[in-house]
ModelCIF file with pLDDT and N, C-alpha, C, O atoms, coordinates in Angstrom:
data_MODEL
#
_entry.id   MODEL 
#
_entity.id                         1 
_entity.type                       polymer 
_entity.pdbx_number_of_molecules   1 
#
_entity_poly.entity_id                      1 
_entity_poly.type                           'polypeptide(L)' 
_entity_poly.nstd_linkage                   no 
_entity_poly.nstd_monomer                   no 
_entity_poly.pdbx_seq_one_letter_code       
;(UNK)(UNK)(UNK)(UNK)(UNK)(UNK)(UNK)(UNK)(UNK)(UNK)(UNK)(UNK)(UNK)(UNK)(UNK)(UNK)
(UNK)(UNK)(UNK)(UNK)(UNK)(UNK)(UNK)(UNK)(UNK)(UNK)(UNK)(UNK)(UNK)(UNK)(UNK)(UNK)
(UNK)(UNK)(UNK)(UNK)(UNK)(UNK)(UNK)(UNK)(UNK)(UNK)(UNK)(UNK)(UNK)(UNK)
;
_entity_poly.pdbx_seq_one_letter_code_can   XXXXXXXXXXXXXXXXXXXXXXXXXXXXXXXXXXXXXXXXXXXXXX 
_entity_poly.pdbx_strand_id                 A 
#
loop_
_entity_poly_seq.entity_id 
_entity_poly_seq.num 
_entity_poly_seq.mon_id 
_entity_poly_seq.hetero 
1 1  UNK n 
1 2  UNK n 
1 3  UNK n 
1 4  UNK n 
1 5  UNK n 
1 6  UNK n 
1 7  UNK n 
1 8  UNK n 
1 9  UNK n 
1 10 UNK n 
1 11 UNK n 
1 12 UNK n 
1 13 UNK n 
1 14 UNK n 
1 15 UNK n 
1 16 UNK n 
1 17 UNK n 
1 18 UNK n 
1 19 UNK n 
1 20 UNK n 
1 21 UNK n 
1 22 UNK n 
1 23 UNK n 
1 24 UNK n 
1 25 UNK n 
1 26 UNK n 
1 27 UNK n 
1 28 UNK n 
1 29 UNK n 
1 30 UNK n 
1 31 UNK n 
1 32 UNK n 
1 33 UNK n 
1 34 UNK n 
1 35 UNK n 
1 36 UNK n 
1 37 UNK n 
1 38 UNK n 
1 39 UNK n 
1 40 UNK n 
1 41 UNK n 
1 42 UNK n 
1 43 UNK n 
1 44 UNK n 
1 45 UNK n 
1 46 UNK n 
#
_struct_asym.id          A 
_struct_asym.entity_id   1 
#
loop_
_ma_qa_metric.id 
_ma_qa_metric.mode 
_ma_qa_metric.name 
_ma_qa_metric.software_group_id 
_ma_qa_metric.type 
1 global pLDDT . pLDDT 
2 local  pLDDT . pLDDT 
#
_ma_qa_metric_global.metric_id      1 
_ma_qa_metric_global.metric_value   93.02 
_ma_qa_metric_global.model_id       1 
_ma_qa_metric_global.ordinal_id     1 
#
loop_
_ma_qa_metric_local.label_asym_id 
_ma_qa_metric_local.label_comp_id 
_ma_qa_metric_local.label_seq_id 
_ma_qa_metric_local.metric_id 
_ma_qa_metric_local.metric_value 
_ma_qa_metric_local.model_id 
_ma_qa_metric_local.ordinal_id 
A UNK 1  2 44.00 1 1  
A UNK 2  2 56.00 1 2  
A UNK 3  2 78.00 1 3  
A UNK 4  2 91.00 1 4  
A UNK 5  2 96.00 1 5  
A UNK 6  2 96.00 1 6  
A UNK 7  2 97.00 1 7  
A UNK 8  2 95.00 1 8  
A UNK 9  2 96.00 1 9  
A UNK 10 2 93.00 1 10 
A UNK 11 2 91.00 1 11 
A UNK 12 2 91.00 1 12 
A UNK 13 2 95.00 1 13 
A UNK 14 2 95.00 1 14 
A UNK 15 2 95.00 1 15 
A UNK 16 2 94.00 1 16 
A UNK 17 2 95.00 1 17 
A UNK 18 2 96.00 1 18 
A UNK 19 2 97.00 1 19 
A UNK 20 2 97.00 1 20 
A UNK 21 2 98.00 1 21 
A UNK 22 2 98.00 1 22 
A UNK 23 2 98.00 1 23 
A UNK 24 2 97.00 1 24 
A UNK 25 2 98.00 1 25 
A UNK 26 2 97.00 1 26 
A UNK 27 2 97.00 1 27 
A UNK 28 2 94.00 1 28 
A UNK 29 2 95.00 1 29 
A UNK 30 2 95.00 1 30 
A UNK 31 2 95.00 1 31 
A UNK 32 2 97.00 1 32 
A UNK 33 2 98.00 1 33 
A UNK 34 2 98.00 1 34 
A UNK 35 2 98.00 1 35 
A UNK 36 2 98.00 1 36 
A UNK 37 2 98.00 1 37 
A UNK 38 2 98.00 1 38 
A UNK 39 2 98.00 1 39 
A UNK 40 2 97.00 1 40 
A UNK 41 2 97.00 1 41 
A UNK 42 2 93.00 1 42 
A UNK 43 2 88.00 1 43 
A UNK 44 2 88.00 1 44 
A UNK 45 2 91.00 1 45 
A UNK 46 2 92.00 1 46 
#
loop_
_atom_site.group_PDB 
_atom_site.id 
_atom_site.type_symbol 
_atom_site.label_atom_id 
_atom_site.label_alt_id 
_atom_site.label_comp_id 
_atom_site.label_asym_id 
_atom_site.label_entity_id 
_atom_site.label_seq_id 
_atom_site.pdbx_PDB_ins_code 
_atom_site.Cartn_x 
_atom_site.Cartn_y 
_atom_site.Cartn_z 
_atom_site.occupancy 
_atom_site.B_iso_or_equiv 
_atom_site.pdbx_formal_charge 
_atom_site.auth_seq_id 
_atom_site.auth_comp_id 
_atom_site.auth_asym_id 
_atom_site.auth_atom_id 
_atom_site.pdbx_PDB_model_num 
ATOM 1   N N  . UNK A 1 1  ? 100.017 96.655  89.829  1.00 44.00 ? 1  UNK A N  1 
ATOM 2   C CA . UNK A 1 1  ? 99.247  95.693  90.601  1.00 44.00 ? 1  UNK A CA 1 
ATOM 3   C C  . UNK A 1 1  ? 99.881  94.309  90.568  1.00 44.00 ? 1  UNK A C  1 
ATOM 4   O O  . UNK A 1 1  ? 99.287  93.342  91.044  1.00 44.00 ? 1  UNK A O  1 
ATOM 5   N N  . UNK A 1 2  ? 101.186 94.199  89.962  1.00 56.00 ? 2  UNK A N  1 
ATOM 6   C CA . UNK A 1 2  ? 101.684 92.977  89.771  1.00 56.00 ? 2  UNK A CA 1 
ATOM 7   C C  . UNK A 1 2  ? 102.285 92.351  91.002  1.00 56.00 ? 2  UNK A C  1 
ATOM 8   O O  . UNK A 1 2  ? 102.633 91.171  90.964  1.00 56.00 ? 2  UNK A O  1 
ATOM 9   N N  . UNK A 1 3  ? 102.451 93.202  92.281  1.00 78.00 ? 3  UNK A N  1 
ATOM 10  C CA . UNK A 1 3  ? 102.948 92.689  93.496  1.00 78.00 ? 3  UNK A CA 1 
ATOM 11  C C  . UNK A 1 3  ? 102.650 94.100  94.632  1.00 78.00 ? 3  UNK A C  1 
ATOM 12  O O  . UNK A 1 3  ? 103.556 94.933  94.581  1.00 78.00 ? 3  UNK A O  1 
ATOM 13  N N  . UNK A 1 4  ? 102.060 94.270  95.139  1.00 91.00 ? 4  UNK A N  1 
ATOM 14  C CA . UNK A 1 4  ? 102.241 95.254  96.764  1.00 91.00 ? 4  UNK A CA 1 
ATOM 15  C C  . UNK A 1 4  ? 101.511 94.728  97.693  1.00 91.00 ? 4  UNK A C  1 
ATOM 16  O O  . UNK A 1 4  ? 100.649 93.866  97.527  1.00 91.00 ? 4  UNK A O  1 
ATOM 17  N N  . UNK A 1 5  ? 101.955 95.420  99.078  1.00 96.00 ? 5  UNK A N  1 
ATOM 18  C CA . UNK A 1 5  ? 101.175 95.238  100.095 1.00 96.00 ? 5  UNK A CA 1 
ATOM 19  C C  . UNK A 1 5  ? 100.021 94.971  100.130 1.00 96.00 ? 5  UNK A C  1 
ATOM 20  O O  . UNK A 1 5  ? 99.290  95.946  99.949  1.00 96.00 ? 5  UNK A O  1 
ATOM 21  N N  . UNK A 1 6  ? 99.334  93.651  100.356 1.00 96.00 ? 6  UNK A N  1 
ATOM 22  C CA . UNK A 1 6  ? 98.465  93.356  100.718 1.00 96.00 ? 6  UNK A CA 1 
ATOM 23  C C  . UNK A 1 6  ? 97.484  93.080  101.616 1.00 96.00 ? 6  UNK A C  1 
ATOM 24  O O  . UNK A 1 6  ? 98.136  92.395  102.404 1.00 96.00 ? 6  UNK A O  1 
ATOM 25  N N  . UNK A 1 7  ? 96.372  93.122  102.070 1.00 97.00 ? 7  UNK A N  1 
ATOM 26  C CA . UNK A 1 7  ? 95.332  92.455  103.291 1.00 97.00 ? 7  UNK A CA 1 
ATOM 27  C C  . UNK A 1 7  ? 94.699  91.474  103.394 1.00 97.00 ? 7  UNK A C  1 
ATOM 28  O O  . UNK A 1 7  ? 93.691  91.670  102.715 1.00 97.00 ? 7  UNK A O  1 
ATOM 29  N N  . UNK A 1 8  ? 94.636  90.125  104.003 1.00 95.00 ? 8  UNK A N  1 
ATOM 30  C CA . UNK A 1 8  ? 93.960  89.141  103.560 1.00 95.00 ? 8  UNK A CA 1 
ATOM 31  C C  . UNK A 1 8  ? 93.571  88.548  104.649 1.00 95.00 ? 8  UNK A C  1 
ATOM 32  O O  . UNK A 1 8  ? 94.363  87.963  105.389 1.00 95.00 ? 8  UNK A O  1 
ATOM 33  N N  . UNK A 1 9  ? 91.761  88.667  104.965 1.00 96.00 ? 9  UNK A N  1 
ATOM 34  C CA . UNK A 1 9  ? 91.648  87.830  106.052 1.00 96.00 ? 9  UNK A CA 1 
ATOM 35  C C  . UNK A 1 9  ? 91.847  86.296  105.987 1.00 96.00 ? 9  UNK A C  1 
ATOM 36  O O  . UNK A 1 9  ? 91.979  85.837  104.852 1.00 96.00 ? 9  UNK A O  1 
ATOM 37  N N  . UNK A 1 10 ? 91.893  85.304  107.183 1.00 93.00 ? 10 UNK A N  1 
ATOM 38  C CA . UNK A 1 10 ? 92.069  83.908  107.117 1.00 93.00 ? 10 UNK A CA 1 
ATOM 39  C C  . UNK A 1 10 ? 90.736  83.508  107.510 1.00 93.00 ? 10 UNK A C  1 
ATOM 40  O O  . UNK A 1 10 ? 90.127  83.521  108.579 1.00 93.00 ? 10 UNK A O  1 
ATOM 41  N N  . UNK A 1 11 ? 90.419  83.087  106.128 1.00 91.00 ? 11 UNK A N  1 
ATOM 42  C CA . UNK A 1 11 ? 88.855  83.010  106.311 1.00 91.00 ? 11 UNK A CA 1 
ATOM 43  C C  . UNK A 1 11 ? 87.474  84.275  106.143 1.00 91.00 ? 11 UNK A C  1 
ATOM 44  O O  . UNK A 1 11 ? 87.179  84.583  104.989 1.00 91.00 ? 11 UNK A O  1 
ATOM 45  N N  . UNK A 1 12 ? 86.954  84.723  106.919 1.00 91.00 ? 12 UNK A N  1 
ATOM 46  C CA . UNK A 1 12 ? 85.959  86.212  106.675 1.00 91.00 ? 12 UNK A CA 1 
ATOM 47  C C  . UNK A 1 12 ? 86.345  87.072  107.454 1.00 91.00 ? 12 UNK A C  1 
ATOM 48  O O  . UNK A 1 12 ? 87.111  86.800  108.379 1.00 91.00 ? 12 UNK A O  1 
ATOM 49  N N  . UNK A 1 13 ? 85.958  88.086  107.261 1.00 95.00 ? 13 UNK A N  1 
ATOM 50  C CA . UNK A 1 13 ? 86.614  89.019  107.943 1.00 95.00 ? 13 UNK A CA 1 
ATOM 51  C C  . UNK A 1 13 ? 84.711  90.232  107.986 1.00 95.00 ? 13 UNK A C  1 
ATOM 52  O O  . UNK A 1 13 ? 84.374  91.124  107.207 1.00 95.00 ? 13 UNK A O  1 
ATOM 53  N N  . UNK A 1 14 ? 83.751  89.509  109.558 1.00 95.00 ? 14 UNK A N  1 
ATOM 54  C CA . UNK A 1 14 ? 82.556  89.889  109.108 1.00 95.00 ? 14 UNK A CA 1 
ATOM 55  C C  . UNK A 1 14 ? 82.474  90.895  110.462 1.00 95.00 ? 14 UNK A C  1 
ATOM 56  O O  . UNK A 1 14 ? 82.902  90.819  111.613 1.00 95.00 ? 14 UNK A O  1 
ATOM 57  N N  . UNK A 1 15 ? 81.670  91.903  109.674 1.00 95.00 ? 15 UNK A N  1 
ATOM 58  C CA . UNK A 1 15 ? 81.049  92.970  110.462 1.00 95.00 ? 15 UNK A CA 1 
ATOM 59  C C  . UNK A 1 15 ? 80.732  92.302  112.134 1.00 95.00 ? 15 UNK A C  1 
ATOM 60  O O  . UNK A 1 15 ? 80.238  91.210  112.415 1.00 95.00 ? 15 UNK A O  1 
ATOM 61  N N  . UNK A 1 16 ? 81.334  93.668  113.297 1.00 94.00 ? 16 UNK A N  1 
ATOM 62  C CA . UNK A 1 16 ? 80.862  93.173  114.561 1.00 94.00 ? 16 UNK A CA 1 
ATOM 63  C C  . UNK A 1 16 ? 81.538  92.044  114.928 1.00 94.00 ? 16 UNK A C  1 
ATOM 64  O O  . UNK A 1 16 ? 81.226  91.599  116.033 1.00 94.00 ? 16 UNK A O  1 
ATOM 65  N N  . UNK A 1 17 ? 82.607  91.294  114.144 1.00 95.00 ? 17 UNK A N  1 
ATOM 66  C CA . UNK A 1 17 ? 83.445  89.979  114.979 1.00 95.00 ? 17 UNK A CA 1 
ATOM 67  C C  . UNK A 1 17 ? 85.151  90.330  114.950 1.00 95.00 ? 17 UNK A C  1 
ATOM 68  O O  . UNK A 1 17 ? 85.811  91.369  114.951 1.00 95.00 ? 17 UNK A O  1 
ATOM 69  N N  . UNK A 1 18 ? 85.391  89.205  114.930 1.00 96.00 ? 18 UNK A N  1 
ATOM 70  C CA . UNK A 1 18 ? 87.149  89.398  115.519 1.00 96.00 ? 18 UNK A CA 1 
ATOM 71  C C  . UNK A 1 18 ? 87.610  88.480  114.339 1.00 96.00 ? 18 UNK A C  1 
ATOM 72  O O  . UNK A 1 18 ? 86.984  87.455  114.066 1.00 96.00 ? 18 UNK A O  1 
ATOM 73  N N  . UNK A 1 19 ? 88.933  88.948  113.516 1.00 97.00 ? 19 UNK A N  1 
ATOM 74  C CA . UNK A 1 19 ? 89.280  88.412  112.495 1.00 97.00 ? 19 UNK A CA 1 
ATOM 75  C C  . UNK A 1 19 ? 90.985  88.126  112.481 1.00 97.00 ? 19 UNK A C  1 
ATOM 76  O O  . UNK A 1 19 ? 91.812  88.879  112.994 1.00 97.00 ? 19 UNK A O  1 
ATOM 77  N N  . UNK A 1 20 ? 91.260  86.962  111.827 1.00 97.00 ? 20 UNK A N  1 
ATOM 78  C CA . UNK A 1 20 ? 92.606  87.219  111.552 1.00 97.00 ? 20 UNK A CA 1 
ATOM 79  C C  . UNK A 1 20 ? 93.238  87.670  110.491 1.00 97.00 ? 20 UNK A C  1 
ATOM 80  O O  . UNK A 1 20 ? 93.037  86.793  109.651 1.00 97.00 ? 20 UNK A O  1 
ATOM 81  N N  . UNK A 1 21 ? 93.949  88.587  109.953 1.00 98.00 ? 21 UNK A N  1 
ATOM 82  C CA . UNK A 1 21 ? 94.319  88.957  108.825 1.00 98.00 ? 21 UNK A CA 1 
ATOM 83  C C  . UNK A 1 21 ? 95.588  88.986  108.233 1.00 98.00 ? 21 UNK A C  1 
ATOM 84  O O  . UNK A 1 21 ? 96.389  88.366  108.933 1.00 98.00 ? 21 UNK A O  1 
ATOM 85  N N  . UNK A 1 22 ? 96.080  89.449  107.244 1.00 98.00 ? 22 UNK A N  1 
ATOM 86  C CA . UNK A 1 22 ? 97.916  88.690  107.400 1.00 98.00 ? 22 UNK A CA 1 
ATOM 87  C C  . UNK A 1 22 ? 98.169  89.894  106.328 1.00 98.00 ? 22 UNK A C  1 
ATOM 88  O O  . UNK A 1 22 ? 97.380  90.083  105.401 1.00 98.00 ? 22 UNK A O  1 
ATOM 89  N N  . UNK A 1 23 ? 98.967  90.441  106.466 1.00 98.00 ? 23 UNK A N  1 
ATOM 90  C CA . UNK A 1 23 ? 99.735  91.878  105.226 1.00 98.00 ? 23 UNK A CA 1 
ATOM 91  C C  . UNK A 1 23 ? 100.642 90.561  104.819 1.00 98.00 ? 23 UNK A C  1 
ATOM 92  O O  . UNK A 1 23 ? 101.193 89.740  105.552 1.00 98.00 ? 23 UNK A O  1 
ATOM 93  N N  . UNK A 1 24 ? 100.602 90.643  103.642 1.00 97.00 ? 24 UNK A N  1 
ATOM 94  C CA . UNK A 1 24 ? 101.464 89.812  102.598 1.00 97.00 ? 24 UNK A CA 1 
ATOM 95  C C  . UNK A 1 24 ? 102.646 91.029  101.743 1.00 97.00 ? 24 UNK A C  1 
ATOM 96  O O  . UNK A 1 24 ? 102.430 91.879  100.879 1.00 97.00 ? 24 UNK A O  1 
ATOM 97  N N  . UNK A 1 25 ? 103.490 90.750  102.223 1.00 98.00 ? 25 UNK A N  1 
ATOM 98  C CA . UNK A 1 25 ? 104.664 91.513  101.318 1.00 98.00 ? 25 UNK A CA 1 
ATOM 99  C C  . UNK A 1 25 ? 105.629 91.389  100.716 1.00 98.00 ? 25 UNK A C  1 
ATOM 100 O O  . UNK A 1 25 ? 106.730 91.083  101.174 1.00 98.00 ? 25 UNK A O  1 
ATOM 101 N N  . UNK A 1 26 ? 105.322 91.634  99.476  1.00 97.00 ? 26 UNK A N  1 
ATOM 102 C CA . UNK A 1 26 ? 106.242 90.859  98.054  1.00 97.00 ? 26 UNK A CA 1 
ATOM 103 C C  . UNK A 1 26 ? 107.478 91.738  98.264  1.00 97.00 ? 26 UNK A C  1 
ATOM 104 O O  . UNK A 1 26 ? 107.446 92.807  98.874  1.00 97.00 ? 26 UNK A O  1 
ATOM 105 N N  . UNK A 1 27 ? 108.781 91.097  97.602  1.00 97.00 ? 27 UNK A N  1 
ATOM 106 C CA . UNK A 1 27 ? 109.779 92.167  97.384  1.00 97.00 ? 27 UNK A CA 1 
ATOM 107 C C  . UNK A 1 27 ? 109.949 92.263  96.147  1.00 97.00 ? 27 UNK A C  1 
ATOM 108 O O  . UNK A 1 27 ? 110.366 91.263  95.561  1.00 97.00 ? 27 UNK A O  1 
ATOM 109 N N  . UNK A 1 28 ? 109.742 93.201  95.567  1.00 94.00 ? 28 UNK A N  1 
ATOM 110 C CA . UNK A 1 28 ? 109.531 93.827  94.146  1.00 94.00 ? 28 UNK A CA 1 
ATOM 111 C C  . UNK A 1 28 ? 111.162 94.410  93.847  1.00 94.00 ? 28 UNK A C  1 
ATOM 112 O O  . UNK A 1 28 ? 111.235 95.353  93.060  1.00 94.00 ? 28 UNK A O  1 
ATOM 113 N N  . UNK A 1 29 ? 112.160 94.007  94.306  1.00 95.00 ? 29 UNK A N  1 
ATOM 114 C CA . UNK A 1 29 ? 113.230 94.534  93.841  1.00 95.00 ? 29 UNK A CA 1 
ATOM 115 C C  . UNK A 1 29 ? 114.174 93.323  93.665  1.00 95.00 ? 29 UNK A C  1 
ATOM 116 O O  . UNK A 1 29 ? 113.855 92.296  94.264  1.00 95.00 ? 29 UNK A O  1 
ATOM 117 N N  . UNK A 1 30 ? 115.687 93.320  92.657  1.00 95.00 ? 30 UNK A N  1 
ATOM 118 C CA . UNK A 1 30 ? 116.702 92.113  92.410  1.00 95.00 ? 30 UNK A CA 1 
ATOM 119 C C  . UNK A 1 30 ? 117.480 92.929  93.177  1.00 95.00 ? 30 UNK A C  1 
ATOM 120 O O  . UNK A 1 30 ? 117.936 91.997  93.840  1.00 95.00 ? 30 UNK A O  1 
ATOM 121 N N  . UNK A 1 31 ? 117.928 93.729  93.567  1.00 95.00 ? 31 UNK A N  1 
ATOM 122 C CA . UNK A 1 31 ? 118.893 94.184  94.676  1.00 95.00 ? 31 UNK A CA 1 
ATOM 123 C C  . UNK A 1 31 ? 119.230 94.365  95.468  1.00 95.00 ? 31 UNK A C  1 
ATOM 124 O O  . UNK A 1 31 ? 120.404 94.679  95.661  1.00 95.00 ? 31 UNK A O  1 
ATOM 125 N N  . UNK A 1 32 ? 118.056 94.218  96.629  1.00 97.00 ? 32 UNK A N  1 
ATOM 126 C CA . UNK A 1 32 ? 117.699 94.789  97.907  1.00 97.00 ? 32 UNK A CA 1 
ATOM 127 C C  . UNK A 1 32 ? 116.774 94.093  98.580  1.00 97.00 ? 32 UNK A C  1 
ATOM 128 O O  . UNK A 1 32 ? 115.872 93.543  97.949  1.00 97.00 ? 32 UNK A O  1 
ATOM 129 N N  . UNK A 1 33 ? 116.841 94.008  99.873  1.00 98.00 ? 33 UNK A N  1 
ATOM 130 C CA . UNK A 1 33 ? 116.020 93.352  100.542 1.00 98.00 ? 33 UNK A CA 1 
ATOM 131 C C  . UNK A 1 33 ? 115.164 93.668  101.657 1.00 98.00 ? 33 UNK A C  1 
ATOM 132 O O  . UNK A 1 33 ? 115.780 94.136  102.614 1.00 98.00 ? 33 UNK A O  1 
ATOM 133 N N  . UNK A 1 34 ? 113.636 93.517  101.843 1.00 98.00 ? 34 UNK A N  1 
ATOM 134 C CA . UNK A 1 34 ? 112.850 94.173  102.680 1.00 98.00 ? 34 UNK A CA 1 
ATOM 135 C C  . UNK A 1 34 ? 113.216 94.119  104.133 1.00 98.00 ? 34 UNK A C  1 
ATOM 136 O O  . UNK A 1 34 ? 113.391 93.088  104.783 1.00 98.00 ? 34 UNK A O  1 
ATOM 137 N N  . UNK A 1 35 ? 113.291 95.075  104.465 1.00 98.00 ? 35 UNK A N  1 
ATOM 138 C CA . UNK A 1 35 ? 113.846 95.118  105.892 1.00 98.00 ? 35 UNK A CA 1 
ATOM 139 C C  . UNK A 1 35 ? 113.033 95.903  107.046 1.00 98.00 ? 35 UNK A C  1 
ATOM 140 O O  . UNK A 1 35 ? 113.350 96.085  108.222 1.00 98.00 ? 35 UNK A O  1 
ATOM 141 N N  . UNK A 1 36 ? 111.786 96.344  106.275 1.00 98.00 ? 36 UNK A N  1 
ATOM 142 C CA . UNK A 1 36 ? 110.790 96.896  107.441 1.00 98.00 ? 36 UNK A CA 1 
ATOM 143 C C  . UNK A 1 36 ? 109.631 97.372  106.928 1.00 98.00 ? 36 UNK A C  1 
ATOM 144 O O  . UNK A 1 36 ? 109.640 98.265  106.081 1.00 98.00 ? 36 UNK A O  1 
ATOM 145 N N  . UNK A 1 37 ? 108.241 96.694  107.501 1.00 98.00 ? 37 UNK A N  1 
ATOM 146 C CA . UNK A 1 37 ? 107.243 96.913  107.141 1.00 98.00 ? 37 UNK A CA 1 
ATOM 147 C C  . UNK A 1 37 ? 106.601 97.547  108.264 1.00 98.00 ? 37 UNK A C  1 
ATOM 148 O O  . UNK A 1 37 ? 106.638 97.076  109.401 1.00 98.00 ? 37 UNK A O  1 
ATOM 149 N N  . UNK A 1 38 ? 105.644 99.286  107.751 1.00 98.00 ? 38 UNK A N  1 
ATOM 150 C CA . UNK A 1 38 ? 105.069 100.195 109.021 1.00 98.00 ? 38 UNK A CA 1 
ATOM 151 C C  . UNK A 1 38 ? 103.456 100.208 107.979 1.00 98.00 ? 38 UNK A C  1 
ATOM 152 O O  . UNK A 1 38 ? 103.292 100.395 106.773 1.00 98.00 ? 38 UNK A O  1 
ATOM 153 N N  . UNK A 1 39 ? 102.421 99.905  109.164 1.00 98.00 ? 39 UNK A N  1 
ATOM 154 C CA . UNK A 1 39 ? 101.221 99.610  108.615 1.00 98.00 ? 39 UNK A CA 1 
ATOM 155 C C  . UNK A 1 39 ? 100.309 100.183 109.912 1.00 98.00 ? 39 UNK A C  1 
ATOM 156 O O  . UNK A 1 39 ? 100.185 99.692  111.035 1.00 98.00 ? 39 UNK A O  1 
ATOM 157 N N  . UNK A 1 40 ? 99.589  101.673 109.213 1.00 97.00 ? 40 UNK A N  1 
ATOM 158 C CA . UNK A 1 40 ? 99.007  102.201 109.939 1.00 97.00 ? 40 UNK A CA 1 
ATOM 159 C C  . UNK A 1 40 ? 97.091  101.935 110.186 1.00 97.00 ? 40 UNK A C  1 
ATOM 160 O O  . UNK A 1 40 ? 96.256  101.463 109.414 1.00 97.00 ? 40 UNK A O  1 
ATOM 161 N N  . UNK A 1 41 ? 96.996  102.329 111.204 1.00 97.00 ? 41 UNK A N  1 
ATOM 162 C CA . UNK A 1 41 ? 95.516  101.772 111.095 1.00 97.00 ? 41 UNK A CA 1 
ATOM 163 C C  . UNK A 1 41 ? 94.941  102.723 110.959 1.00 97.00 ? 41 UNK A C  1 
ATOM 164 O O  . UNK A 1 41 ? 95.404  103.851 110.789 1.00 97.00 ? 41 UNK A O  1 
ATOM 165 N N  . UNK A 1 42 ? 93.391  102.261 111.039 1.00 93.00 ? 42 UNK A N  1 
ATOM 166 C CA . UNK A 1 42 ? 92.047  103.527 110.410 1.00 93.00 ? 42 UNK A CA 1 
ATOM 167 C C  . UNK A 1 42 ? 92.155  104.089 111.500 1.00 93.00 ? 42 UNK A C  1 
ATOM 168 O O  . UNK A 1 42 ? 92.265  103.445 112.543 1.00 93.00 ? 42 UNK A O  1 
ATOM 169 N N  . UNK A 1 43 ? 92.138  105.864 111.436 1.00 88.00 ? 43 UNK A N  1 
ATOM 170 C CA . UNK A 1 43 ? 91.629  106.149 112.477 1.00 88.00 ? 43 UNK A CA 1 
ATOM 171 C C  . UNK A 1 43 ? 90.324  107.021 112.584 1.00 88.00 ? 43 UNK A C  1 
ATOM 172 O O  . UNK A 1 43 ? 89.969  107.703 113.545 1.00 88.00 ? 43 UNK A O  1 
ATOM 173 N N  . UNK A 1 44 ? 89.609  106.816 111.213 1.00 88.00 ? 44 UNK A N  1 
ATOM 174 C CA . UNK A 1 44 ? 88.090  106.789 111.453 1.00 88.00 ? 44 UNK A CA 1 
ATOM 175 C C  . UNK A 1 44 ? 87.249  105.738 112.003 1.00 88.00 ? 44 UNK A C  1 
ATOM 176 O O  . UNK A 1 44 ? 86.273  105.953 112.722 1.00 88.00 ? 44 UNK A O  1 
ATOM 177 N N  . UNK A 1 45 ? 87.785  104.255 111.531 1.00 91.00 ? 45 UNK A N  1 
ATOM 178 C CA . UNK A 1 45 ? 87.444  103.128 112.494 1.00 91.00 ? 45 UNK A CA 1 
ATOM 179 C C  . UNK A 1 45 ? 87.999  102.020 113.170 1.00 91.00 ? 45 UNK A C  1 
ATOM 180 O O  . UNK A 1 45 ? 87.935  100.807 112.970 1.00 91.00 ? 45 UNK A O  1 
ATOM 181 N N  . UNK A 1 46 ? 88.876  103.115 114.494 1.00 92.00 ? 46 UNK A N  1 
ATOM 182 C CA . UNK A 1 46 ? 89.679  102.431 115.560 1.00 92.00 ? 46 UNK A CA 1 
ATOM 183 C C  . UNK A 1 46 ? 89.080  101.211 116.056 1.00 92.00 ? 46 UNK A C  1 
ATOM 184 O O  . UNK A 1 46 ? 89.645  100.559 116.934 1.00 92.00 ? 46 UNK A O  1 
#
């Protein structure tokens, strides 16, 4: 839990409205560098 993909709305993120949210992504490695983030959505609640 010391660094992964994260979700964070800007501000609330409330039932029935429209939100902004931001995936925060640490690079957890000294060798290599992130080169592509794939982030799937719910598809129980599209």
């Amino acid at each position: 839990c010391f660094a992964h993909v994260s979700v964070q709305p800007e501000g609330e993120a409330a039932k029935g409205g429209y939100a902004v949210v931001g995936f925060k992504v640490p690079n957890e490695r000294d060798n290599a560098a992130t080169t592509k983030l794939e982030v799937t959505f719910p598809s129980d609640h599209p």
